[in-house]
Protein backbone atom coordinates (compact mmCIF):
# COMPACT_ATOMS: atom_id res chain seq x y z
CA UNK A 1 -23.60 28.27 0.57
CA UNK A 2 -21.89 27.53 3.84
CA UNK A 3 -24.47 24.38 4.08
CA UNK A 4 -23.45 22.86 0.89
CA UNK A 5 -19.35 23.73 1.87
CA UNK A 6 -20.11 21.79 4.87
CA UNK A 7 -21.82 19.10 3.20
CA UNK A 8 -19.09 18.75 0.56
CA UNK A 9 -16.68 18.40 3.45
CA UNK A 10 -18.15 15.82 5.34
CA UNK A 11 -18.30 13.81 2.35
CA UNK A 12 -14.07 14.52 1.74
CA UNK A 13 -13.80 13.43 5.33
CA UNK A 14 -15.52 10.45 5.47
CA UNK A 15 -13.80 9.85 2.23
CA UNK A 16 -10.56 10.40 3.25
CA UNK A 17 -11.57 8.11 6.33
CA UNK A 18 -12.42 5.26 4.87
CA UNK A 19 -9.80 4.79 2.61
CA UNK A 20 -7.19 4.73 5.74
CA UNK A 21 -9.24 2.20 6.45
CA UNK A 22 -8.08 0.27 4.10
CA UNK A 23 -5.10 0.08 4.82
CA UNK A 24 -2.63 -2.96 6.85
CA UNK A 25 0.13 -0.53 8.48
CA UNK A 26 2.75 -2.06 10.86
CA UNK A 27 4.88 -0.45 13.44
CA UNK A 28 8.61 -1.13 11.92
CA UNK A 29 11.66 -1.44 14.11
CA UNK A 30 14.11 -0.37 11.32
CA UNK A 31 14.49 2.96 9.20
CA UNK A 32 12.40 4.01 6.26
CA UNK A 33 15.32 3.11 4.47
CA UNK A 34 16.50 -0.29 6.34
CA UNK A 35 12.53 -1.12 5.85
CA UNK A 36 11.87 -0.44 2.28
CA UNK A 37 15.50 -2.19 1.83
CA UNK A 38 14.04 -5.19 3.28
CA UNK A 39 10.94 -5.02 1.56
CA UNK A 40 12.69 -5.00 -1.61
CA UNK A 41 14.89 -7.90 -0.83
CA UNK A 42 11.87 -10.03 0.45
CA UNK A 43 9.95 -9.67 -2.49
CA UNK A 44 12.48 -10.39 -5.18
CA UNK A 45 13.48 -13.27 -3.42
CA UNK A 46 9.78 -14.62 -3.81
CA UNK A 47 10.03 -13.98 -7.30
CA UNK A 48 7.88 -10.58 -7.93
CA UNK A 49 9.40 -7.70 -9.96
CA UNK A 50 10.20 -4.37 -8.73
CA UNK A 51 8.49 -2.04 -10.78
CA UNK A 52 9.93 1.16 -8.85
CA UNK A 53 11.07 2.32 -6.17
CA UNK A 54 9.99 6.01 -5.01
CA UNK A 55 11.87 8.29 -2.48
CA UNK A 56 9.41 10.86 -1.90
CA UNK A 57 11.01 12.90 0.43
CA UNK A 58 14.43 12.70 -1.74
CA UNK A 59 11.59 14.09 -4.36
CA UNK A 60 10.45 16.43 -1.78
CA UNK A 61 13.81 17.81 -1.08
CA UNK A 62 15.06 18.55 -4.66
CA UNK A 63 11.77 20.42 -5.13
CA UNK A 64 13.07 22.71 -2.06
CA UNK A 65 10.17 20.85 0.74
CA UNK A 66 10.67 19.44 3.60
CA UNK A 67 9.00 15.58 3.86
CA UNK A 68 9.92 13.50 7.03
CA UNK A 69 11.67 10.01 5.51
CA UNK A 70 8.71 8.37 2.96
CA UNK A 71 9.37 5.99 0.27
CA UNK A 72 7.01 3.87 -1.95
CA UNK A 73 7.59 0.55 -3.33
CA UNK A 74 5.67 -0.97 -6.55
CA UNK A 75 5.60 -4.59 -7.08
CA UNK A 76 3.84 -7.12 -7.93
CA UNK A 77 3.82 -10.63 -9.88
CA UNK A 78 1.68 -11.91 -12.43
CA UNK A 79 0.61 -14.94 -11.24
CA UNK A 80 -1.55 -13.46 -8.36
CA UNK A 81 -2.47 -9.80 -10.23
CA UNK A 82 -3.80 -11.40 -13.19
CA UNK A 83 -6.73 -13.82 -11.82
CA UNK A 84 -8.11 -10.80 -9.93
CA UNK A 85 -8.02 -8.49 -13.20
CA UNK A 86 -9.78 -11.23 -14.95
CA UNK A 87 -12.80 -11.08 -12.13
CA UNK A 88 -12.32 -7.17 -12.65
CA UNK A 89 -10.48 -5.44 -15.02
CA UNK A 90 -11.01 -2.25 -13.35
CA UNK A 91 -8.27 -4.05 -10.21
CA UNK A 92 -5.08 -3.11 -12.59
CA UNK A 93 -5.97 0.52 -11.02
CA UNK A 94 -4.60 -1.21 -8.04
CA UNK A 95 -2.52 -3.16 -9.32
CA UNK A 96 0.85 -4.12 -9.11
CA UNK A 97 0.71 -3.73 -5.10
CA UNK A 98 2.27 -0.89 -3.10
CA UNK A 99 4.46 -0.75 -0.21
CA UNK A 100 4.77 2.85 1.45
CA UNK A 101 7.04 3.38 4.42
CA UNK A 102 7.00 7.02 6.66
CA UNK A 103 8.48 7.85 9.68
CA UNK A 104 5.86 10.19 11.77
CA UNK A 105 5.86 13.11 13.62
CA UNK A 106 6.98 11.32 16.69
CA UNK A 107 9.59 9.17 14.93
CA UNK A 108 8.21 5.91 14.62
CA UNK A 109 8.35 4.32 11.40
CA UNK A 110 5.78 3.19 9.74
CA UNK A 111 5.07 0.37 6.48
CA UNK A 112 1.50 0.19 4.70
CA UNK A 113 -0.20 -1.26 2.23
CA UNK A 114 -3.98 -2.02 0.53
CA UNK A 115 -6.00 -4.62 2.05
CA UNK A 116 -6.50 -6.68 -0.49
CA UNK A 117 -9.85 -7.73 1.16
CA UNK A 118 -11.33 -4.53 1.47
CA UNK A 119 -9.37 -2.43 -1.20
CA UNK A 120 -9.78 -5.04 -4.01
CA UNK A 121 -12.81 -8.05 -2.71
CA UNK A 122 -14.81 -5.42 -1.47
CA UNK A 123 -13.95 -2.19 -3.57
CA UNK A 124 -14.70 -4.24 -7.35
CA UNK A 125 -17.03 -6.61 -5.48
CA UNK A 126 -15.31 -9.56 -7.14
CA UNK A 127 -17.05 -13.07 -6.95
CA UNK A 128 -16.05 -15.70 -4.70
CA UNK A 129 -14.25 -17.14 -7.73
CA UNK A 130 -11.63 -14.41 -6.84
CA UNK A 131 -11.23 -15.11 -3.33
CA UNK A 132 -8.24 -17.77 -3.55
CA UNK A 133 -6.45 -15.01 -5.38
CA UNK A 134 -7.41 -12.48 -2.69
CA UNK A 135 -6.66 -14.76 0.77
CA UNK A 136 -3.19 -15.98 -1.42
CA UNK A 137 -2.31 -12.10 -1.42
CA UNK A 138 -3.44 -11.30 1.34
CA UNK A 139 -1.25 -14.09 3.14
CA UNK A 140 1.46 -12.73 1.32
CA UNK A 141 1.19 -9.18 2.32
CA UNK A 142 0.90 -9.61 5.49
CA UNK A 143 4.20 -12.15 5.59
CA UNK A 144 6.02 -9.01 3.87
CA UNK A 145 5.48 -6.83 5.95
CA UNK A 146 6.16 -8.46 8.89
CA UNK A 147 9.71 -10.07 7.34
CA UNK A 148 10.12 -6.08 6.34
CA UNK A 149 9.97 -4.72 9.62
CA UNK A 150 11.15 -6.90 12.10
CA UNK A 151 14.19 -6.57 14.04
């Protein structure tokens, strides 16, 4: 019994490990709020649509928890979703794209998203037909987030 408990939580670990792993998180110089804000701004203004916009904590807090500052924003644009669904259907689980920004135990706030390379390329194994539409994401991540949490 307690062998297959510890099995069973080695696998959750390793698990859990791998898919922060996956992740591109950057230091931001602003507030959860200020960030996401930002975020939000920078992505309209390249044309993708805000699906939602979630304030966990706010969530949290009507529900009677405490949640440091944590929001998560959903957006995406169908020009660079849909040639990666048509490699892989199975991407839309992923898909639109997801922004989430915490502040941690020691204040710092942070903003995170997929890796496109590792959470879509390598998680679907999509062909090398896909990988314009991966790199073009990617590049655009990574310009987001930096645009989101500069000072």
């Amino acid at each position: 019994m307690l062998r297959a408990f510890v099995a069973a939580w080695i696998v959750a670990s390793s698990c859990g490990a791998s898919l922060a792993n996956d992740l591109i998180e950057v230091k931001s110089s602003r507030s959860v709020k200020e960030t996401v804000d930002r975020l939000e701004q920078l992505v309209k203004d390249a044309g993708f649509v805000v699906v939602a916009r979630v304030p966990h904590s706010a969530a949290a807090s009507a529900a009677g928890l405490t949640l440091r500052p944590t929001e998560l924003l959903i957006f995406g644009r169908a020009q660079g979703g849909t040639p990666i669904m048509v490699c892989d259907q199975r991407a839309g689980i992923d898909l639109p794209l997801r922004a989430l920004a915490w502040q941690d135990e020691q204040g710092q706030v942070w903003l995170a998203t997929n890796d496109p390379k590792k959470a879509l390329k390598q998680r679907y194994a999509l062909p090398g037909a896909c990988d314009p539409a991966i790199e073009m994401m990617d590049g655009g991540i990574r310009k987001f987030l930096a645009g989101a949490t500069a000072p």
